[in-house]
C-alpha atoms as a PDB file:
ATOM      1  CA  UNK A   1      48.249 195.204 -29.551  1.00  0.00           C
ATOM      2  CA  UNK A   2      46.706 196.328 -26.102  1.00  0.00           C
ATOM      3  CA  UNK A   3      49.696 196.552 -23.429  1.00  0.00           C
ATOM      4  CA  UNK A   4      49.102 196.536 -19.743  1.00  0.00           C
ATOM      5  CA  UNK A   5      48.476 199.476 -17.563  1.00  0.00           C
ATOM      6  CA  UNK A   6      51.325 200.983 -16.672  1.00  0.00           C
ATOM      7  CA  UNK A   7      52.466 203.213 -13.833  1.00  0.00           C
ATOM      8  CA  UNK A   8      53.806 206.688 -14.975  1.00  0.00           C
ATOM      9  CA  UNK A   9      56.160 207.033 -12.081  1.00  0.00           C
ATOM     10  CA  UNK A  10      57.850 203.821 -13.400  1.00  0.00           C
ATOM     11  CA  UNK A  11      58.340 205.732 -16.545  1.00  0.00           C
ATOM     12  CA  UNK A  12      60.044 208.621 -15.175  1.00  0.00           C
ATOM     13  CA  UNK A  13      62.414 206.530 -12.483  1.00  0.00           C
ATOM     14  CA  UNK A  14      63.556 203.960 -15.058  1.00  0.00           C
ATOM     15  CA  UNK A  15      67.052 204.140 -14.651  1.00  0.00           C
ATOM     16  CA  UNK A  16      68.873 206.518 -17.757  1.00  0.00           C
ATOM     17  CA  UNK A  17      64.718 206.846 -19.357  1.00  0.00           C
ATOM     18  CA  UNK A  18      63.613 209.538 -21.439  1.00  0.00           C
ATOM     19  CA  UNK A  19      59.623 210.154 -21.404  1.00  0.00           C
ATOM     20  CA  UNK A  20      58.405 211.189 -24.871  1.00  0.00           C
ATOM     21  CA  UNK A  21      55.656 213.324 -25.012  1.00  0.00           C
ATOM     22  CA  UNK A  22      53.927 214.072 -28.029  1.00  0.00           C
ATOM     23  CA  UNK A  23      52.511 217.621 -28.220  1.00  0.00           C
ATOM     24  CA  UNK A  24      49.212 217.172 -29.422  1.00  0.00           C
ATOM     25  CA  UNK A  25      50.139 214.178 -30.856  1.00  0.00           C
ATOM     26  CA  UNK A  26      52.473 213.833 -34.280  1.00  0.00           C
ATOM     27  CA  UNK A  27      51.145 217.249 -34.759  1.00  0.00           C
ATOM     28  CA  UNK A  28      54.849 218.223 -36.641  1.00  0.00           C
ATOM     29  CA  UNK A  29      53.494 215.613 -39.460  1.00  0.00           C
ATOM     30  CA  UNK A  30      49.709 215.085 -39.147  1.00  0.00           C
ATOM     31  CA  UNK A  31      46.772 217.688 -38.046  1.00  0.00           C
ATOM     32  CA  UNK A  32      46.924 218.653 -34.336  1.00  0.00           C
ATOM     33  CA  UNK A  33      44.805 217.149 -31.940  1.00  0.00           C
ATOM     34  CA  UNK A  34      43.561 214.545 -34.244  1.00  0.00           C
ATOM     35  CA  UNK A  35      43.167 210.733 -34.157  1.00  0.00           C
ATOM     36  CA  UNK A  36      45.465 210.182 -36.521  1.00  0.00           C
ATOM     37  CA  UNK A  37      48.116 212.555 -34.832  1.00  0.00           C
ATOM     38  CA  UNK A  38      47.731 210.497 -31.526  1.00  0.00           C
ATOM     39  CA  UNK A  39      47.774 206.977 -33.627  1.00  0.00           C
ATOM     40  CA  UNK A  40      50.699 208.055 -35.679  1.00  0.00           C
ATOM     41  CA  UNK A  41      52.561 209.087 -32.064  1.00  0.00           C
ATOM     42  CA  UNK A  42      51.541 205.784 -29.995  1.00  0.00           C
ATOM     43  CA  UNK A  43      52.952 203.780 -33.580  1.00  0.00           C
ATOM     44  CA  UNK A  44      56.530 205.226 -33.202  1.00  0.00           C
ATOM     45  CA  UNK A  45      55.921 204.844 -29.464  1.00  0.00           C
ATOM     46  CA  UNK A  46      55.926 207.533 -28.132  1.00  0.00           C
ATOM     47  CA  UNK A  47      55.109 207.500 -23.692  1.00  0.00           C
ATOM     48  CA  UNK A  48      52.604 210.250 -23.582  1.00  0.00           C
ATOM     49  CA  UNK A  49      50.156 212.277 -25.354  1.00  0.00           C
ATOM     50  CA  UNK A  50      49.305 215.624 -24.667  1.00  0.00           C
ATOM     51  CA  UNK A  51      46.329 217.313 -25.809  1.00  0.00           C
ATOM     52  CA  UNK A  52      43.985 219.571 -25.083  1.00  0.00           C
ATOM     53  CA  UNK A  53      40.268 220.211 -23.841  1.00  0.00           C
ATOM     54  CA  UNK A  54      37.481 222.437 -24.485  1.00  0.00           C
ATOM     55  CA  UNK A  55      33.455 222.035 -24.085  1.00  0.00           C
ATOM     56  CA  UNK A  56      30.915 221.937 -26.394  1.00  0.00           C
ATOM     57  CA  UNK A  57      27.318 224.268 -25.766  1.00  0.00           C
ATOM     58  CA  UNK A  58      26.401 220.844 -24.883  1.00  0.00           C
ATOM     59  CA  UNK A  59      29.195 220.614 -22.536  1.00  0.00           C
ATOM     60  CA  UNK A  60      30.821 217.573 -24.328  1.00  0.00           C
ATOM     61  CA  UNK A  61      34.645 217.621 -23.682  1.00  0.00           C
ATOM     62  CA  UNK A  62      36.743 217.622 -27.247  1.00  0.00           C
ATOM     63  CA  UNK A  63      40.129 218.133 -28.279  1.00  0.00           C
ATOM     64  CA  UNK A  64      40.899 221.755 -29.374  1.00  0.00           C
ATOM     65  CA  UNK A  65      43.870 223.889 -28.529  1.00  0.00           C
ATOM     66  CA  UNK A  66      42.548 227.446 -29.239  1.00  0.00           C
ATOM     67  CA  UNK A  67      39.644 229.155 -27.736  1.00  0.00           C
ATOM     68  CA  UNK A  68      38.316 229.852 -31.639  1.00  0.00           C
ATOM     69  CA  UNK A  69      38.128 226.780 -34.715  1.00  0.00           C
ATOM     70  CA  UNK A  70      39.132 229.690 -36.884  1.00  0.00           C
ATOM     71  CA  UNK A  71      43.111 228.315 -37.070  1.00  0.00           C
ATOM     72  CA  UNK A  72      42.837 224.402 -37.403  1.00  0.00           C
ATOM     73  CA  UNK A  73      39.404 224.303 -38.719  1.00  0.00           C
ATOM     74  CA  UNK A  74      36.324 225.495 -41.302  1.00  0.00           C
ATOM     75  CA  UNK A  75      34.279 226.823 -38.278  1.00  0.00           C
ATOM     76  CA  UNK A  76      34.323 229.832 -36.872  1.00  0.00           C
ATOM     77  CA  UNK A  77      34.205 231.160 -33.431  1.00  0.00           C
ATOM     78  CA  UNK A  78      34.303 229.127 -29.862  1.00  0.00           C
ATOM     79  CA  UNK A  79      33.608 225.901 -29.690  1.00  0.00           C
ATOM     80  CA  UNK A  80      31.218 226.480 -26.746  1.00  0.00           C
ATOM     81  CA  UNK A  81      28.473 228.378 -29.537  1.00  0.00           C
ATOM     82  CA  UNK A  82      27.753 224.763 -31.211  1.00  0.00           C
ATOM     83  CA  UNK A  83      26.408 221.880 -29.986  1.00  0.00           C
ATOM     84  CA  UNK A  84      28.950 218.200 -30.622  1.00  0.00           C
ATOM     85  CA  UNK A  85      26.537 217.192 -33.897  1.00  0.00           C
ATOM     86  CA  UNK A  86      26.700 221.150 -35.137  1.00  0.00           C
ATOM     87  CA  UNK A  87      31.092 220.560 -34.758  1.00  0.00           C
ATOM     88  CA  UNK A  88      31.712 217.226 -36.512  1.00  0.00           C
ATOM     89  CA  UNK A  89      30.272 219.119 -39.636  1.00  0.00           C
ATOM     90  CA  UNK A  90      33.547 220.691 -39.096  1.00  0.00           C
ATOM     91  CA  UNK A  91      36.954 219.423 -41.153  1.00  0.00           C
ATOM     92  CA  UNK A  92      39.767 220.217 -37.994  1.00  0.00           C
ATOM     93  CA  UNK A  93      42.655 219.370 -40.624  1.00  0.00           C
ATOM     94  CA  UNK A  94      43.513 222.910 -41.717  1.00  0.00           C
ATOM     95  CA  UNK A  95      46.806 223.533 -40.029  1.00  0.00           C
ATOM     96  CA  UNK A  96      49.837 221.667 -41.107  1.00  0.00           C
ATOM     97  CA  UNK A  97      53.241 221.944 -39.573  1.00  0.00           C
ATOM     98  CA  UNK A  98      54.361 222.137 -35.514  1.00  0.00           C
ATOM     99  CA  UNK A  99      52.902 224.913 -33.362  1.00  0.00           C
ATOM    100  CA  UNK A 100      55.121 227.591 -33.428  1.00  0.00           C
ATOM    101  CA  UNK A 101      56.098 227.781 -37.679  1.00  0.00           C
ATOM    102  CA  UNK A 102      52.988 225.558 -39.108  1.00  0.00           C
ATOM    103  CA  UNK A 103      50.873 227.761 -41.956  1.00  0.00           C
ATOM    104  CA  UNK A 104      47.292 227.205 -42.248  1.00  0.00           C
ATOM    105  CA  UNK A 105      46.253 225.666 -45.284  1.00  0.00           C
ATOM    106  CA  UNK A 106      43.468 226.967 -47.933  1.00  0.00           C
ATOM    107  CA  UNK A 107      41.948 223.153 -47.913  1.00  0.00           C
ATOM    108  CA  UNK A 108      41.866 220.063 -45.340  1.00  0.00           C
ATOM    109  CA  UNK A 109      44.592 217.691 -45.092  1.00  0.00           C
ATOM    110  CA  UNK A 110      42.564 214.695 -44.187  1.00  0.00           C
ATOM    111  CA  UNK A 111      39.288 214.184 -45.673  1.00  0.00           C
ATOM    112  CA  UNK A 112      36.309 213.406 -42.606  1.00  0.00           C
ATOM    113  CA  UNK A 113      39.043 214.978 -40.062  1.00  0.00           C
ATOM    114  CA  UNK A 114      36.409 215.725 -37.353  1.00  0.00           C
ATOM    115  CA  UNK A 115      37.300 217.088 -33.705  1.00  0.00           C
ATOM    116  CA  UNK A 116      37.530 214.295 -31.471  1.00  0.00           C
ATOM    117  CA  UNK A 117      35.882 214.122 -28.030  1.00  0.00           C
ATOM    118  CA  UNK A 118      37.587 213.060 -25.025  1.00  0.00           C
ATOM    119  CA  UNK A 119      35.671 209.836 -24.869  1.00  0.00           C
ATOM    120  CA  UNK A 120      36.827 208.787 -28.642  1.00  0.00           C
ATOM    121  CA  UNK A 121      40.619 209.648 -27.269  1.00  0.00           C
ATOM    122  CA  UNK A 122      40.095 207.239 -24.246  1.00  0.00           C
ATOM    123  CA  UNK A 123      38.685 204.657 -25.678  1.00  0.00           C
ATOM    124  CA  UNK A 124      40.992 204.572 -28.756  1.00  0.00           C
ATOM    125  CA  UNK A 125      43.974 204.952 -26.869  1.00  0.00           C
ATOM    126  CA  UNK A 126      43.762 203.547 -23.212  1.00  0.00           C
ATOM    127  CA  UNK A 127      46.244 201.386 -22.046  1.00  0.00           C
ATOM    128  CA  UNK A 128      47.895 201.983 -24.765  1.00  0.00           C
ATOM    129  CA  UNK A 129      49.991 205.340 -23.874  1.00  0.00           C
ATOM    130  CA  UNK A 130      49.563 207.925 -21.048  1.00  0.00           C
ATOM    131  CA  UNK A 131      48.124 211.281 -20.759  1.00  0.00           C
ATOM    132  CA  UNK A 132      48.348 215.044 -20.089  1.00  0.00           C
ATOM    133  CA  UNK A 133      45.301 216.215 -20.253  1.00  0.00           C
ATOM    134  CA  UNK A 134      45.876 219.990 -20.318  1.00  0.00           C
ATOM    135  CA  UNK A 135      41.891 221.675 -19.319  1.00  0.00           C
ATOM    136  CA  UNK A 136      41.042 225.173 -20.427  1.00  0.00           C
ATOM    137  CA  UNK A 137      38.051 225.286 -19.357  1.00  0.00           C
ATOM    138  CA  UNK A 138      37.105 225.098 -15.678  1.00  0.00           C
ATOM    139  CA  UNK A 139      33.134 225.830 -15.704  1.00  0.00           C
ATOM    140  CA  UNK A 140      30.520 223.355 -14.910  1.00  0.00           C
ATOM    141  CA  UNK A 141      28.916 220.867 -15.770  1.00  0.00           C
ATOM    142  CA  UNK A 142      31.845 220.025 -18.005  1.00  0.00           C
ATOM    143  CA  UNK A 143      35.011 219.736 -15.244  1.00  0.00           C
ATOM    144  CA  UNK A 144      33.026 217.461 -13.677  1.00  0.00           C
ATOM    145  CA  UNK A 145      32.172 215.535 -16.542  1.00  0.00           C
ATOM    146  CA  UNK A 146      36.558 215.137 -17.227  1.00  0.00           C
ATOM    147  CA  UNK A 147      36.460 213.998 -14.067  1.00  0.00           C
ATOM    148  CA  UNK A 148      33.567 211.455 -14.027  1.00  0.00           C
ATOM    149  CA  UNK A 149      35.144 210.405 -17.594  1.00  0.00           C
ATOM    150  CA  UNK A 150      39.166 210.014 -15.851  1.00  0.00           C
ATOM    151  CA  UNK A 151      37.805 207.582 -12.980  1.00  0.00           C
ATOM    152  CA  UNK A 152      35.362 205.641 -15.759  1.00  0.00           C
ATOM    153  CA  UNK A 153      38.501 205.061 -17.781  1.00  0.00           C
ATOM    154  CA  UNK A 154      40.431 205.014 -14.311  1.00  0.00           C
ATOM    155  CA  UNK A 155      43.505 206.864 -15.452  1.00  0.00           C
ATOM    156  CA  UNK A 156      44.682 207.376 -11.824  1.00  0.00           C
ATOM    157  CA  UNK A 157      48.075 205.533 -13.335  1.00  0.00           C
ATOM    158  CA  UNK A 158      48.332 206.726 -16.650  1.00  0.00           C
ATOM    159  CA  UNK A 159      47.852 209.860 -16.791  1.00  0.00           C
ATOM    160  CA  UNK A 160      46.886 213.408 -15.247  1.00  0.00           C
ATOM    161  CA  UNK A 161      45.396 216.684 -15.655  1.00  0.00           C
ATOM    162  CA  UNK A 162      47.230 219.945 -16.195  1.00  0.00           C
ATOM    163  CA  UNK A 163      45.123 222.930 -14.841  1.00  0.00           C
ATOM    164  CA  UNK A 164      45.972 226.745 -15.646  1.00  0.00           C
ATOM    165  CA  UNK A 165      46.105 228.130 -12.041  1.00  0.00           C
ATOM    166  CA  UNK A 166      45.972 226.645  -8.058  1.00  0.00           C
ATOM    167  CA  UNK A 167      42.732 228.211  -8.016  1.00  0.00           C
ATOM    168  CA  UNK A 168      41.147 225.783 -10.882  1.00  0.00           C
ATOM    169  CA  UNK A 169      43.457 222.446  -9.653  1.00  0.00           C
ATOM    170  CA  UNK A 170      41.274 223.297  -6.521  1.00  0.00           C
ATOM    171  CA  UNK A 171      38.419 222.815  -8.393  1.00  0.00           C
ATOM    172  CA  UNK A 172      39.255 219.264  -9.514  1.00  0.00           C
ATOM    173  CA  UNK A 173      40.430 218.321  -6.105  1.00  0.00           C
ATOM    174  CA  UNK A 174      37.050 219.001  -4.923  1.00  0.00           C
ATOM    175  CA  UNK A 175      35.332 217.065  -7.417  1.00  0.00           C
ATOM    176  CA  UNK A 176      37.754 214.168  -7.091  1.00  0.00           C
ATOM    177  CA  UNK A 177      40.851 214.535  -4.743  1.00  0.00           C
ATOM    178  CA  UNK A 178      42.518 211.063  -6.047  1.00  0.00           C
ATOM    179  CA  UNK A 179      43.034 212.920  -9.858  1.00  0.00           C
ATOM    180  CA  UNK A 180      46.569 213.491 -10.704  1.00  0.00           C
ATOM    181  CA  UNK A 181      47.691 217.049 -11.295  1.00  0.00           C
ATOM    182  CA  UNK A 182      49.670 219.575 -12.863  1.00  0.00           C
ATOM    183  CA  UNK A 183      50.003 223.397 -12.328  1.00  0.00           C
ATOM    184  CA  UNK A 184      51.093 225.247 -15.172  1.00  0.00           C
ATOM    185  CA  UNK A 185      50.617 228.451 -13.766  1.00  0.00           C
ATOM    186  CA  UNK A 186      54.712 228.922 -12.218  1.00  0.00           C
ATOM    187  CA  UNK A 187      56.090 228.365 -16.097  1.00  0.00           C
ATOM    188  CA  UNK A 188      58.606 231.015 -16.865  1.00  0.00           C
ATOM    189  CA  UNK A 189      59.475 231.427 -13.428  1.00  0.00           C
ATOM    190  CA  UNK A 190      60.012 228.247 -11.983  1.00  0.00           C
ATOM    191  CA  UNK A 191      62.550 228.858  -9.167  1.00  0.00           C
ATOM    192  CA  UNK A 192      63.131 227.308  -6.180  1.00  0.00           C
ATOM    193  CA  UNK A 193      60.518 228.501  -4.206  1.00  0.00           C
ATOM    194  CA  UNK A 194      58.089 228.005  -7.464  1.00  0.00           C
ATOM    195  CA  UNK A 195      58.932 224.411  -6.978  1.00  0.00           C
ATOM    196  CA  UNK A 196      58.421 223.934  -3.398  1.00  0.00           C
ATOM    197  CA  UNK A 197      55.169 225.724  -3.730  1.00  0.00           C
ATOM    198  CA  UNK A 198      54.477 222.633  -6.736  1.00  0.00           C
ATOM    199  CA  UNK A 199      55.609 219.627  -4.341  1.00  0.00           C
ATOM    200  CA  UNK A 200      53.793 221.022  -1.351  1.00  0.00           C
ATOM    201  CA  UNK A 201      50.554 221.740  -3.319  1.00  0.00           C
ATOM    202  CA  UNK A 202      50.583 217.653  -4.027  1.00  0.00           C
ATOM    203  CA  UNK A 203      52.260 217.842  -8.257  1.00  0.00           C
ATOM    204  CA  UNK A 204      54.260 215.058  -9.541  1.00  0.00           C
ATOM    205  CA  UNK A 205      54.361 216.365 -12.665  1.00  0.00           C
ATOM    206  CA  UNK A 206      55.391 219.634 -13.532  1.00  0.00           C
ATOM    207  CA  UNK A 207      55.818 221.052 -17.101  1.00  0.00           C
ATOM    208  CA  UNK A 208      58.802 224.192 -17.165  1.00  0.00           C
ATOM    209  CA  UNK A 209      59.005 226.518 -19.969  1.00  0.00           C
ATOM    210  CA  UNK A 210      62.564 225.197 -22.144  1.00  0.00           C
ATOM    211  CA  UNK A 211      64.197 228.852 -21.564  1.00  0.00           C
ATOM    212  CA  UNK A 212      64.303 228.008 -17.890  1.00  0.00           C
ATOM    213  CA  UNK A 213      66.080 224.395 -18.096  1.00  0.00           C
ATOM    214  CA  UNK A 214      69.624 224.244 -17.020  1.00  0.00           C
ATOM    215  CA  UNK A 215      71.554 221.698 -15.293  1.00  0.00           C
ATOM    216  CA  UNK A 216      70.681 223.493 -12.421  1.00  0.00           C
ATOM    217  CA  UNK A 217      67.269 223.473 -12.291  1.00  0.00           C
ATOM    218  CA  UNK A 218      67.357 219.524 -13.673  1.00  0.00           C
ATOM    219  CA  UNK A 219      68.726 218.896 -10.087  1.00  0.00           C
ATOM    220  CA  UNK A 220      66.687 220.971  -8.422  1.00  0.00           C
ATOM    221  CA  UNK A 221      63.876 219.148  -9.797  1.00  0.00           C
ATOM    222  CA  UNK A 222      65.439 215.529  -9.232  1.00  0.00           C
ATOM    223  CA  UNK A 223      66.128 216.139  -5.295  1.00  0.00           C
ATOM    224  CA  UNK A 224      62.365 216.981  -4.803  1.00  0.00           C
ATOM    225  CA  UNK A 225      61.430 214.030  -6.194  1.00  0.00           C
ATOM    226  CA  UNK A 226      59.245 216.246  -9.350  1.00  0.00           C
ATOM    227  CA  UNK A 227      59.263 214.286 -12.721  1.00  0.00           C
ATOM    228  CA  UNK A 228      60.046 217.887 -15.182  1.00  0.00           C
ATOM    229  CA  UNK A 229      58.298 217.394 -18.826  1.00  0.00           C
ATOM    230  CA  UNK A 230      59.842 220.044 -20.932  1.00  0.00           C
ATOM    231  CA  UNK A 231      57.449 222.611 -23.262  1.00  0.00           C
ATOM    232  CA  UNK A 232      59.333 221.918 -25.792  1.00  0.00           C
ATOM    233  CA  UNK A 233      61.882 220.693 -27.898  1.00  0.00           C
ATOM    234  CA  UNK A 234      62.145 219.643 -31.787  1.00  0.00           C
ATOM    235  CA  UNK A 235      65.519 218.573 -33.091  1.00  0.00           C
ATOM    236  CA  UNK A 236      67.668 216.609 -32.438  1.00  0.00           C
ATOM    237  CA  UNK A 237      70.199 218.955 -31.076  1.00  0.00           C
ATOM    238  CA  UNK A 238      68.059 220.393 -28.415  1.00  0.00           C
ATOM    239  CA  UNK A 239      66.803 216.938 -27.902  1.00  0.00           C
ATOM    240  CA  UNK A 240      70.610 216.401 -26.897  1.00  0.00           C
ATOM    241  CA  UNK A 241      71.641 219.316 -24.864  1.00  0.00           C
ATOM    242  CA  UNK A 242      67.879 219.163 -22.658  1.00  0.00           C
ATOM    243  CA  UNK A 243      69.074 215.280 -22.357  1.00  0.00           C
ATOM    244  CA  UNK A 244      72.581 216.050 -21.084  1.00  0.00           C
ATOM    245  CA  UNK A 245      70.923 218.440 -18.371  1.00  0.00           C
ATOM    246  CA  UNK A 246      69.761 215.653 -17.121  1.00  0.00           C
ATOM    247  CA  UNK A 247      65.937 216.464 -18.174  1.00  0.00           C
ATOM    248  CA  UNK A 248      63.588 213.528 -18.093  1.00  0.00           C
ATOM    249  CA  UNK A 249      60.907 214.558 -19.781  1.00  0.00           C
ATOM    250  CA  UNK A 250      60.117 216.538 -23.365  1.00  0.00           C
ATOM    251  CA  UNK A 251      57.166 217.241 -24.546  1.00  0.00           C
ATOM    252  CA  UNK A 252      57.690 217.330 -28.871  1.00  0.00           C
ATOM    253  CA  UNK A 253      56.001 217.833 -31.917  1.00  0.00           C
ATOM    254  CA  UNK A 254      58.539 215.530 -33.235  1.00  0.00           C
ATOM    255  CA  UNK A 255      57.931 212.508 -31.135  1.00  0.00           C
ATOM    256  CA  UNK A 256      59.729 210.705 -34.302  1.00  0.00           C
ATOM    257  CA  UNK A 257      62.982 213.078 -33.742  1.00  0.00           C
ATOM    258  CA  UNK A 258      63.422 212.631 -30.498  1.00  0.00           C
ATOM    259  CA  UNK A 259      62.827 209.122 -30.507  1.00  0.00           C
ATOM    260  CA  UNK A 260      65.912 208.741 -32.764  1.00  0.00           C
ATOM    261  CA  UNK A 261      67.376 210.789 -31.135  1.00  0.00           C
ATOM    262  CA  UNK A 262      66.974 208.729 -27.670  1.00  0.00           C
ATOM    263  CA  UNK A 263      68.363 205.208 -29.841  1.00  0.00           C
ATOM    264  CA  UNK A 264      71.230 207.239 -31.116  1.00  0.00           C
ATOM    265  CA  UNK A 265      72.497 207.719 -27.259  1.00  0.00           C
ATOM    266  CA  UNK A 266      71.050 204.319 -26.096  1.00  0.00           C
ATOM    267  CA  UNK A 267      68.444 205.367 -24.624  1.00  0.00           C
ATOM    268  CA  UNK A 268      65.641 203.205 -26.442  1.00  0.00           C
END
């Protein structure tokens, strides 16, 4: 069923809310970055999907973590050397398991996985869940064509870009100053300072590293007014102890963990 829009700040100031991101979609069950990863994660309900973009030589955006299809795929090499028709010869279901302790496997999961573009996510998935949209490329013609394609599908409420550096966020703010961003650039060192620097530069969303969570830093976060989405957590007892900092957002490759984990404290 097709829900409203809704606003992502409403998300994060929901009184006692939760926001579950799903790290390249249900990527702890299904193949990373897929359709069916994203599907499976908006089915348990899940707030967000993260995922990440690349270019074609054609300068199509897709969905690919790695700079190489070597890992989750039957290609070889960067993305960038083929052209969108040459990649959907491609099967992109090779790696099964979460990020950090998946295995590759020696044939697909999914029969006809192909990489997805941007487009196919948007238009599968809009108004149905929000997005970070982490870029890792910043060359044109393709930044501006993510940005032509986030006003088309006007995401200006639902979701934003995460950028690498200040120096590339730039970039999109001079293609299109109303696009919502995200620095990643301060992770692992996110201190005060590091978070002013955030707020001032115009973030909402920021996205710490889990080693530098505390309670501390959860308040931190709260009295500038930052909504903090957690890379990352996967069971349900760091699901618990992020949750009692006071964290608000977690980005997972268990969206269906930590959504259990959320109606076993009353939180869903």
């Amino acid at each position: 069923m097709i829900m409203p829009t809704f606003r992502l700040r409403e998300l994060y100031e929901a009184p006692e809310s939760v926001v579950v991101t799903a790290h390249r979609g249900f990527s702890g069950q299904y193949p990373e970055n897929t359709l069916l990863a994203f599907e499976q994660a908006v089915l348990l309900g899940a707030d967000l999907l993260e995922f990440d973009i690349r270019g074609t030589k054609d300068h199509v955006p897709i969905v690919l973590h790695d700079e190489t299809l070597d890992r989750t795929s039957d290609g070889k090499g960067s993305p960038n050397l083929y052209t969108l028709k040459e990649l959907r010869t491609f099967n992109c279901s090779y790696w099964q398991g979460a990020h950090g302790d998946g295995r590759r496997l020696a044939a697909p999961a999914v029969a006809g996985a192909t990489i997805p573009t941007l487009r196919e996510v948007l238009v599968a998935f809009k108004n149905r869940v929000g997005f970070n949209i982490q870029v890792y490329e910043s060359g044109e013609p393709l930044l501006s064509e993510i940005c032509r394609l986030y006003d088309e599908y006007d995401l200006y409420e639902q979701g934003y870009l995460s950028m690498s550096t200040f120096e590339e966020a730039e970039l999109v703010r001079a293609i299109n100053p109303r696009i919502e961003l995200c620095v990643l650039g301060s992770q692992g060192r996110m201190d005060l300072a590091a978070l002013q620097k955030l707020k001032a530069f115009g973030c909402t969303c920021i996205q710490p590293w889990r080693d530098e969570v505390t309670p501390e830093f959860c308040r931190m976060v709260r009295e500038l007014g930052l909504y903090a989405n957690m890379f990352y957590s996967n069971t349900d007892a760091d699901n618990r102890r992020y949750i009692g900092y006071g964290l608000k957002g977690i980005l997972t490759d268990y969206p269906d963990v930590l959504m259990k984990t959320l109606k076993d404290m009353g939180l869903r």
